[in-house]
C-alpha atoms as a PDB file:
ATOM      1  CA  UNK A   1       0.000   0.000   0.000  1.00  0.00           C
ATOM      2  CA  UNK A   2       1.555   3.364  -1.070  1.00  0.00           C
ATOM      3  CA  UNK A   3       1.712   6.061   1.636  1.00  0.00           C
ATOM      4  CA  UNK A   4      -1.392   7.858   0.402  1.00  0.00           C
ATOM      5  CA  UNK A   5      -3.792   5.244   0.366  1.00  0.00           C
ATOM      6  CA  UNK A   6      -2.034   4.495   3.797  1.00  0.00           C
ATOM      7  CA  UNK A   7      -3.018   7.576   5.427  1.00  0.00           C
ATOM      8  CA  UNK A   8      -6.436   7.508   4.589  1.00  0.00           C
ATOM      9  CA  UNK A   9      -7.049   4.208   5.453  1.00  0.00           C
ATOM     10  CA  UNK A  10      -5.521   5.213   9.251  1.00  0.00           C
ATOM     11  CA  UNK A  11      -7.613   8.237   9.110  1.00  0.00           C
ATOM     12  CA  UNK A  12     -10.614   6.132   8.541  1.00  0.00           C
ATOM     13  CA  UNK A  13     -10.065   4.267  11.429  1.00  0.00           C
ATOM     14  CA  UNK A  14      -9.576   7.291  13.900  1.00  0.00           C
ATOM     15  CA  UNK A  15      -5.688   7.473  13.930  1.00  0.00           C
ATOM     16  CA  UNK A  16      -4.468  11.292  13.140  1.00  0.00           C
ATOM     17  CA  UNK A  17      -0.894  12.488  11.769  1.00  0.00           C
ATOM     18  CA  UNK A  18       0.550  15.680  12.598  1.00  0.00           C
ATOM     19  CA  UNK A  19       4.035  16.950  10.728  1.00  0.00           C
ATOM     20  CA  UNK A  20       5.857  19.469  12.685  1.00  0.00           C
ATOM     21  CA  UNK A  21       8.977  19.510  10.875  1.00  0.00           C
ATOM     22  CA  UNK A  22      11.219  16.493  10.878  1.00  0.00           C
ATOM     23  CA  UNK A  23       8.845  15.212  13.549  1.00  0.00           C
ATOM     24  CA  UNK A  24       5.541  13.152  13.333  1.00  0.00           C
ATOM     25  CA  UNK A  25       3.274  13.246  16.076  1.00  0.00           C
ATOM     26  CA  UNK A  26       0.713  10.507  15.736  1.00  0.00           C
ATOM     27  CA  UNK A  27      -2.783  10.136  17.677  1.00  0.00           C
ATOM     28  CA  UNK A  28      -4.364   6.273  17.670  1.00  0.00           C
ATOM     29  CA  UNK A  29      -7.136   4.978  19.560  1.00  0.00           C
ATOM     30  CA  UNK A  30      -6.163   2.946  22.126  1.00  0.00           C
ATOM     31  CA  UNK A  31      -7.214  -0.628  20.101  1.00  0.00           C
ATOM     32  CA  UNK A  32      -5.208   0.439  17.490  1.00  0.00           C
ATOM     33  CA  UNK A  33      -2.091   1.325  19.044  1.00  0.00           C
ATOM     34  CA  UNK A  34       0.015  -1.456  18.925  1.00  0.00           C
ATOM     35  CA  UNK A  35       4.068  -2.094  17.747  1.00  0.00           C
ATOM     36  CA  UNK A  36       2.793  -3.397  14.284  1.00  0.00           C
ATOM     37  CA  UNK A  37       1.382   0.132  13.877  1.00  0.00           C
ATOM     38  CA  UNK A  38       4.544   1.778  15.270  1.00  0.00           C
ATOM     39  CA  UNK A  39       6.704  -0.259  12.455  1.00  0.00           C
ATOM     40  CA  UNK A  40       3.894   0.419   9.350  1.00  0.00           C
ATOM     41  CA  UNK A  41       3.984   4.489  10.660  1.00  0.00           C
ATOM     42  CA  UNK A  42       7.862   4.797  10.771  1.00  0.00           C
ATOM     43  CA  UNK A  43       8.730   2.969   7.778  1.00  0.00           C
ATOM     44  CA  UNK A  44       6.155   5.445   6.083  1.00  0.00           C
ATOM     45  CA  UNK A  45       7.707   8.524   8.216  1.00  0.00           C
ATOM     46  CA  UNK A  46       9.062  10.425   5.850  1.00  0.00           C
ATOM     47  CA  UNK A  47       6.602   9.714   3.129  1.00  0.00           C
ATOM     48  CA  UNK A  48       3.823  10.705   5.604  1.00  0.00           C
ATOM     49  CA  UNK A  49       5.625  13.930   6.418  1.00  0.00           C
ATOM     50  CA  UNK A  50       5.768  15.496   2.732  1.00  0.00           C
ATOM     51  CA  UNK A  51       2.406  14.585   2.106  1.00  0.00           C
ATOM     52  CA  UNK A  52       0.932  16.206   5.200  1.00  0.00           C
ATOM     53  CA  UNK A  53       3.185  19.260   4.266  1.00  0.00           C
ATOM     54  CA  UNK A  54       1.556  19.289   0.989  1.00  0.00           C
ATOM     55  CA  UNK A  55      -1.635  19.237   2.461  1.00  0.00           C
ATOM     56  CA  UNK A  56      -0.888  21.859   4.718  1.00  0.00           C
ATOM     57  CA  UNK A  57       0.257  24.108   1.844  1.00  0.00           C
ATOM     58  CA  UNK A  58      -2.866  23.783  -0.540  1.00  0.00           C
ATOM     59  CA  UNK A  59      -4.675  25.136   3.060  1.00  0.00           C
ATOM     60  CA  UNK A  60      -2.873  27.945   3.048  1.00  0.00           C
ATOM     61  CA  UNK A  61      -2.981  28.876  -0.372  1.00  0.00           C
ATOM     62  CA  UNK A  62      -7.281  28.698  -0.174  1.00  0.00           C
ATOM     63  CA  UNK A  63      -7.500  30.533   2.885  1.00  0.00           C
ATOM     64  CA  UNK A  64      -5.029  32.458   2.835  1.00  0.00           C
END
């Protein structure tokens, strides 16, 4: 599964990503939590990070 499809599919099941710079701050529900997660999230890191920036950036270009 490529990083994108990745994401959603942990947003869909409550878990929320956060980039603040270099550094990924991740949110699961307790369930969900669990080392397998910890491994699928940091092999994804940096993959997770530029698309969350990119996301960030198209907000800030419509509102601002």
């Amino acid at each position: 599964m490529n990083a994108d499809a990745l994401l959603e599919d942990l947003r869909t099941k409550g878990v929320t990503l956060q980039a603040d710079g270099l550094t990924l701050r991740v949110a699961a529900p307790e369930d969900l939590a669990t080392e397998e997660l910890h491994e699928t999230i940091s092999r994804h890191k940096h993959a997770f990070i530029r698309l969350l920036e990119r996301e960030r950036k198209k907000l800030d270009r419509c509102t601002g």
